[in-house]
Protein backbone atom coordinates (compact mmCIF):
# COMPACT_ATOMS: atom_id res chain seq x y z
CA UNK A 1 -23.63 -5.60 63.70
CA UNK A 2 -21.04 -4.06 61.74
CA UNK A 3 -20.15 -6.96 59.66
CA UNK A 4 -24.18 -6.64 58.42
CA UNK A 5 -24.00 -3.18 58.20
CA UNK A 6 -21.09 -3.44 55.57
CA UNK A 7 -23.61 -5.97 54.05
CA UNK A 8 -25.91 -3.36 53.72
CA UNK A 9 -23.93 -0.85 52.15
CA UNK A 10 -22.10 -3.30 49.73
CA UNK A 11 -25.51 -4.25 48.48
CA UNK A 12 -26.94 -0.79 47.99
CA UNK A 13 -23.29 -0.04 46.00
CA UNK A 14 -24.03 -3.14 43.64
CA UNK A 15 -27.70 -1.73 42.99
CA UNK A 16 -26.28 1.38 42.49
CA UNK A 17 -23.14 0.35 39.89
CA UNK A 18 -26.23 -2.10 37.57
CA UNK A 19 -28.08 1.21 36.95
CA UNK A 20 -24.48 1.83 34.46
CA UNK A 21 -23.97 0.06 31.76
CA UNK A 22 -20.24 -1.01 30.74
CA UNK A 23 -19.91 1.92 28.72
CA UNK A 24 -21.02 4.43 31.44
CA UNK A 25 -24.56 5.45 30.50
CA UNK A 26 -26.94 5.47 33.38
CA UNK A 27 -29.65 3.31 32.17
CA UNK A 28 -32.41 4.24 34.62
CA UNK A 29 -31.60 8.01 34.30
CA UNK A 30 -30.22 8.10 38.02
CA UNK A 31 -27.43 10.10 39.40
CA UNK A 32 -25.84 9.00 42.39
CA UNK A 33 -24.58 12.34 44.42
CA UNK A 34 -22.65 11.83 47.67
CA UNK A 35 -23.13 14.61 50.57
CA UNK A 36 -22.41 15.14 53.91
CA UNK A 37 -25.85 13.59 54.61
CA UNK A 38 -25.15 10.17 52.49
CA UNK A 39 -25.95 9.68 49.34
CA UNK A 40 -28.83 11.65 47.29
CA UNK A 41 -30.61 9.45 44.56
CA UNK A 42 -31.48 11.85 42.00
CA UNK A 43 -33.82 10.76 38.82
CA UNK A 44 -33.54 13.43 35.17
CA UNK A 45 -36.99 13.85 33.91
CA UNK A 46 -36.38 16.60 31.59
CA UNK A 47 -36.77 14.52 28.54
CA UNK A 48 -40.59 13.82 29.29
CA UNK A 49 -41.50 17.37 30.86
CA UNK A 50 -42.88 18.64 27.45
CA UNK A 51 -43.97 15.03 25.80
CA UNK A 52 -47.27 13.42 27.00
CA UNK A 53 -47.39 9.68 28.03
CA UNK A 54 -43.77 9.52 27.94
CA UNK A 55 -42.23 7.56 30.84
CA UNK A 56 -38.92 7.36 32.61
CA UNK A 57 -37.98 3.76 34.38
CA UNK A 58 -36.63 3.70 37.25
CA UNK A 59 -34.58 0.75 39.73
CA UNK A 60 -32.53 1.45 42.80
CA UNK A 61 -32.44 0.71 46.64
CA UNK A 62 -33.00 2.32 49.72
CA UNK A 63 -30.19 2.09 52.90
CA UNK A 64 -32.77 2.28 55.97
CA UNK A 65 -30.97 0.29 58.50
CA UNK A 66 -29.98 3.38 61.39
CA UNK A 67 -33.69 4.12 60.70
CA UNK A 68 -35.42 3.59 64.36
CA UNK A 69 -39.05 3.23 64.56
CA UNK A 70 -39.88 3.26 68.13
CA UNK A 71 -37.44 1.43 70.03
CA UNK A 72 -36.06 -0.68 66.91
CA UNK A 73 -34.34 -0.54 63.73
CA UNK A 74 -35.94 -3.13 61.87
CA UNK A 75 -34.67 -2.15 58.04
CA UNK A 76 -31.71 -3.81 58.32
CA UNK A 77 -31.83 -5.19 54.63
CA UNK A 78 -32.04 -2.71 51.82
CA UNK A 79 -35.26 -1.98 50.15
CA UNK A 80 -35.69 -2.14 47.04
CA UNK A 81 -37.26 0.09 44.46
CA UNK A 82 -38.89 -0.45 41.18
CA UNK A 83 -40.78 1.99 38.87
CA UNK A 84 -41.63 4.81 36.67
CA UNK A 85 -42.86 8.45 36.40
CA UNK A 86 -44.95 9.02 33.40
CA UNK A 87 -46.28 12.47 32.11
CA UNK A 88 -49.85 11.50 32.10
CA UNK A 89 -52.03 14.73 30.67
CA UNK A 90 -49.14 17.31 31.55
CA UNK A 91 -49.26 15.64 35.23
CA UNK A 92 -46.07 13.64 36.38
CA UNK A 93 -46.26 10.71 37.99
CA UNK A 94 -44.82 8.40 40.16
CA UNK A 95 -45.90 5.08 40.68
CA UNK A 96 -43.13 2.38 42.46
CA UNK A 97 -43.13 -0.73 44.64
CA UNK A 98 -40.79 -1.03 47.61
CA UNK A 99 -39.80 -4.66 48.75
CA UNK A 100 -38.14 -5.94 52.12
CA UNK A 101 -37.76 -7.74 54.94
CA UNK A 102 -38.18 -6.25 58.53
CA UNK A 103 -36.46 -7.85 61.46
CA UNK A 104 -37.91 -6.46 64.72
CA UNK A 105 -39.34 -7.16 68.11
CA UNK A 106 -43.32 -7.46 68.26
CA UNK A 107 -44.50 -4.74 70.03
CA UNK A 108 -47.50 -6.74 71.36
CA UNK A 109 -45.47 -10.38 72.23
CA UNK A 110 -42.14 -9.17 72.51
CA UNK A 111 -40.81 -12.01 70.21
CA UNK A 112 -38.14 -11.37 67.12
CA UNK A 113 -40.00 -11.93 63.84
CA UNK A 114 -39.01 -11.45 60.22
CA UNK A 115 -41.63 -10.29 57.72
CA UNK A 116 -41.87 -9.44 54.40
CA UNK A 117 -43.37 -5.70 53.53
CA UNK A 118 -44.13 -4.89 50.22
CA UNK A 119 -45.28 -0.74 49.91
CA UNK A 120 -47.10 0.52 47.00
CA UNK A 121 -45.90 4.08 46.14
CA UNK A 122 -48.24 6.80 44.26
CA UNK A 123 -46.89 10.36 43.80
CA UNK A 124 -47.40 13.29 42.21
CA UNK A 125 -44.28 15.78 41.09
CA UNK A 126 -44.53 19.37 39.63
CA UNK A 127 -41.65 21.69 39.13
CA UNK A 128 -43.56 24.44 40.77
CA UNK A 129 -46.77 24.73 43.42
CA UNK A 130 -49.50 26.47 41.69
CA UNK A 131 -51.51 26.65 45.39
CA UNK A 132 -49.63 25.94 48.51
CA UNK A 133 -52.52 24.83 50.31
CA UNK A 134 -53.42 22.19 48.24
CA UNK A 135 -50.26 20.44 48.58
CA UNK A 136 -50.19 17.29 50.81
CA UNK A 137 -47.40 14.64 51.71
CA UNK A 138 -47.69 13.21 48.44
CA UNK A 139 -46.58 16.30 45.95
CA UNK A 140 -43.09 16.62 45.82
CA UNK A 141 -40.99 19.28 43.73
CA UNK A 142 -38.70 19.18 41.56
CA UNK A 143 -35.38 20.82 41.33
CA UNK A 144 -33.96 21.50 37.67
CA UNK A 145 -36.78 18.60 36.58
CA UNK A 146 -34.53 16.28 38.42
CA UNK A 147 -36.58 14.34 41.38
CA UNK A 148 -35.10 13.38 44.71
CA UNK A 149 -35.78 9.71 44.88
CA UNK A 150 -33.80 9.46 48.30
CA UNK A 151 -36.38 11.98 49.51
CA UNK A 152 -39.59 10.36 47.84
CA UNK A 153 -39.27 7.07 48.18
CA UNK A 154 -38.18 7.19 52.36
CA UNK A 155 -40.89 9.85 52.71
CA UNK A 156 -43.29 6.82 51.43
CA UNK A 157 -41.96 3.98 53.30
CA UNK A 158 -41.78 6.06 56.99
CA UNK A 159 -45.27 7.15 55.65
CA UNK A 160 -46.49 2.99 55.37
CA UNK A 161 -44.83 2.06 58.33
CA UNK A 162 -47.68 0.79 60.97
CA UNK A 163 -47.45 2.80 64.31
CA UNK A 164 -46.68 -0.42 66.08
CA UNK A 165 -44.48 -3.13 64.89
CA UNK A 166 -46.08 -6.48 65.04
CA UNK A 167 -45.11 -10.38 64.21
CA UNK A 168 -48.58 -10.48 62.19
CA UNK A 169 -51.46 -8.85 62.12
CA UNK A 170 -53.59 -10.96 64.38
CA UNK A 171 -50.96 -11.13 67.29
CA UNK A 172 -52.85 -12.04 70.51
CA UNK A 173 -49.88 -10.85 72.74
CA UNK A 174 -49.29 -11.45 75.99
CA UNK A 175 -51.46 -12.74 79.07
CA UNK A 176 -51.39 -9.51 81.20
CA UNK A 177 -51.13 -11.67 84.54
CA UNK A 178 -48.79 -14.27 83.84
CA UNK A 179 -47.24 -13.36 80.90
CA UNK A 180 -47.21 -16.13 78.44
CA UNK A 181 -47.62 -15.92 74.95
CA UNK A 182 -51.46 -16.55 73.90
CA UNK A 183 -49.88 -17.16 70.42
CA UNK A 184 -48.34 -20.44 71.34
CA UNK A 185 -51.99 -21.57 72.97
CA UNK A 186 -54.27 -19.95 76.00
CA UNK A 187 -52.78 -20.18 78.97
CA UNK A 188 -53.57 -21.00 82.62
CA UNK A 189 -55.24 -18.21 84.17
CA UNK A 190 -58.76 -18.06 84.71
CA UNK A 191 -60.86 -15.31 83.23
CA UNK A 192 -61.37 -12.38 85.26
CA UNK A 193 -65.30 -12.03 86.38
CA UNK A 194 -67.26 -9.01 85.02
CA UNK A 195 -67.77 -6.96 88.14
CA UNK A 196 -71.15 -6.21 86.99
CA UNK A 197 -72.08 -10.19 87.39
CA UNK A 198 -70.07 -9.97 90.63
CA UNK A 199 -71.89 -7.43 92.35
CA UNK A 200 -75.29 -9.46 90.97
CA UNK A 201 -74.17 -12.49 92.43
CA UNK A 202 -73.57 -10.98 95.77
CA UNK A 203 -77.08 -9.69 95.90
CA UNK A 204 -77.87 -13.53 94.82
CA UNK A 205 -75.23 -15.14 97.83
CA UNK A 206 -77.15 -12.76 100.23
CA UNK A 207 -80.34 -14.17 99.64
């Protein structure tokens, strides 16, 4: 486990170090600030606060893999990140895909699985809330027109996640009596009757 954790992190470092060129300029605008909390991902958008239908690239990768979604921690490979926020009317923003693999345990057939997740991201960001009350979980501020990417782009993948963890979609799970895996074929067990048919065929028996 440690040996893929150190994985993890020297991946997210490489992402990190391409967003510089060789002479130091940050080419997708993003400043990498470490804290006590690990490390903030912070995007500059002041160059396109006061120019319409300007846009501001952006490429990085999320570290997810201590992040436990019910009794697993399937992010164990870093997700990656690729967009832009574009000042569209006076109105930033942010549009970004997030790409990886989950490793888990299916919540319906208990069985490991690997699958591919690919999360569309749509946000809005303002430097200040006109009306409270209208914000939802997608309107995120700003802080000196700087955006929290860390913050954002998590927010949107915990957001995406399905509330159970499954190998696919149309997982049949297990039998509840003896327990094999209808995925690999049906198993044994005769169907239970409807006890609405039993009672009738009682009455029938009697007669």
């Amino acid at each position: 486990m440690r040996q893929k954790n150190t994985k993890v992190k020297r991946f997210f470092w490489e992402k990190c170090k391409k967003a510089f060129d060789k002479q130091g300029i940050n080419r997708y605008n993003i400043s990498c600030t470490t804290m006590k909390q690990g490390i903030i991902m912070l995007l500059r958008l002041s160059k396109i606060m006061d120019t319409p239908d300007s846009v501001v690239p952006f490429e990085t990768a999320l570290d997810l893999h201590d992040m436990q979604f019910g009794s697993n921690c399937p992010v164990t490979e870093p997700v990656a990140a690729k967009g832009l926020v574009k000042n569209t009317a006076g109105v930033l923003l942010l549009e970004a895909e997030l790409k990886t693999v989950l490793h888990g345990i299916c919540d319906r057939c208990a069985s490991p699985f690997e699958r591919e997740v690919v999360v569309p991201v749509r946000a809005v960001l303002t430097a200040q809330l006109q009306n409270e009350d209208e914000a939802d979980e997608w309107t995120f501020l700003l802080q000196d027109d700087t955006a929290d990417l860390d913050e954002i782009l998590t927010t949107a993948f915990v957001l995406n996640m399905d509330s159970k963890l499954l190998c696919k979609p149309s997982c049949k799970g297990l039998c509840c009596r003896c327990g094999k895996n209808l995925n690999d074929g049906p198993c044994s067990c005769r169907p239970e009757a409807d006890p609405r048919l039993a009672v009738l065929g009682q009455l029938l028996k009697d007669k």
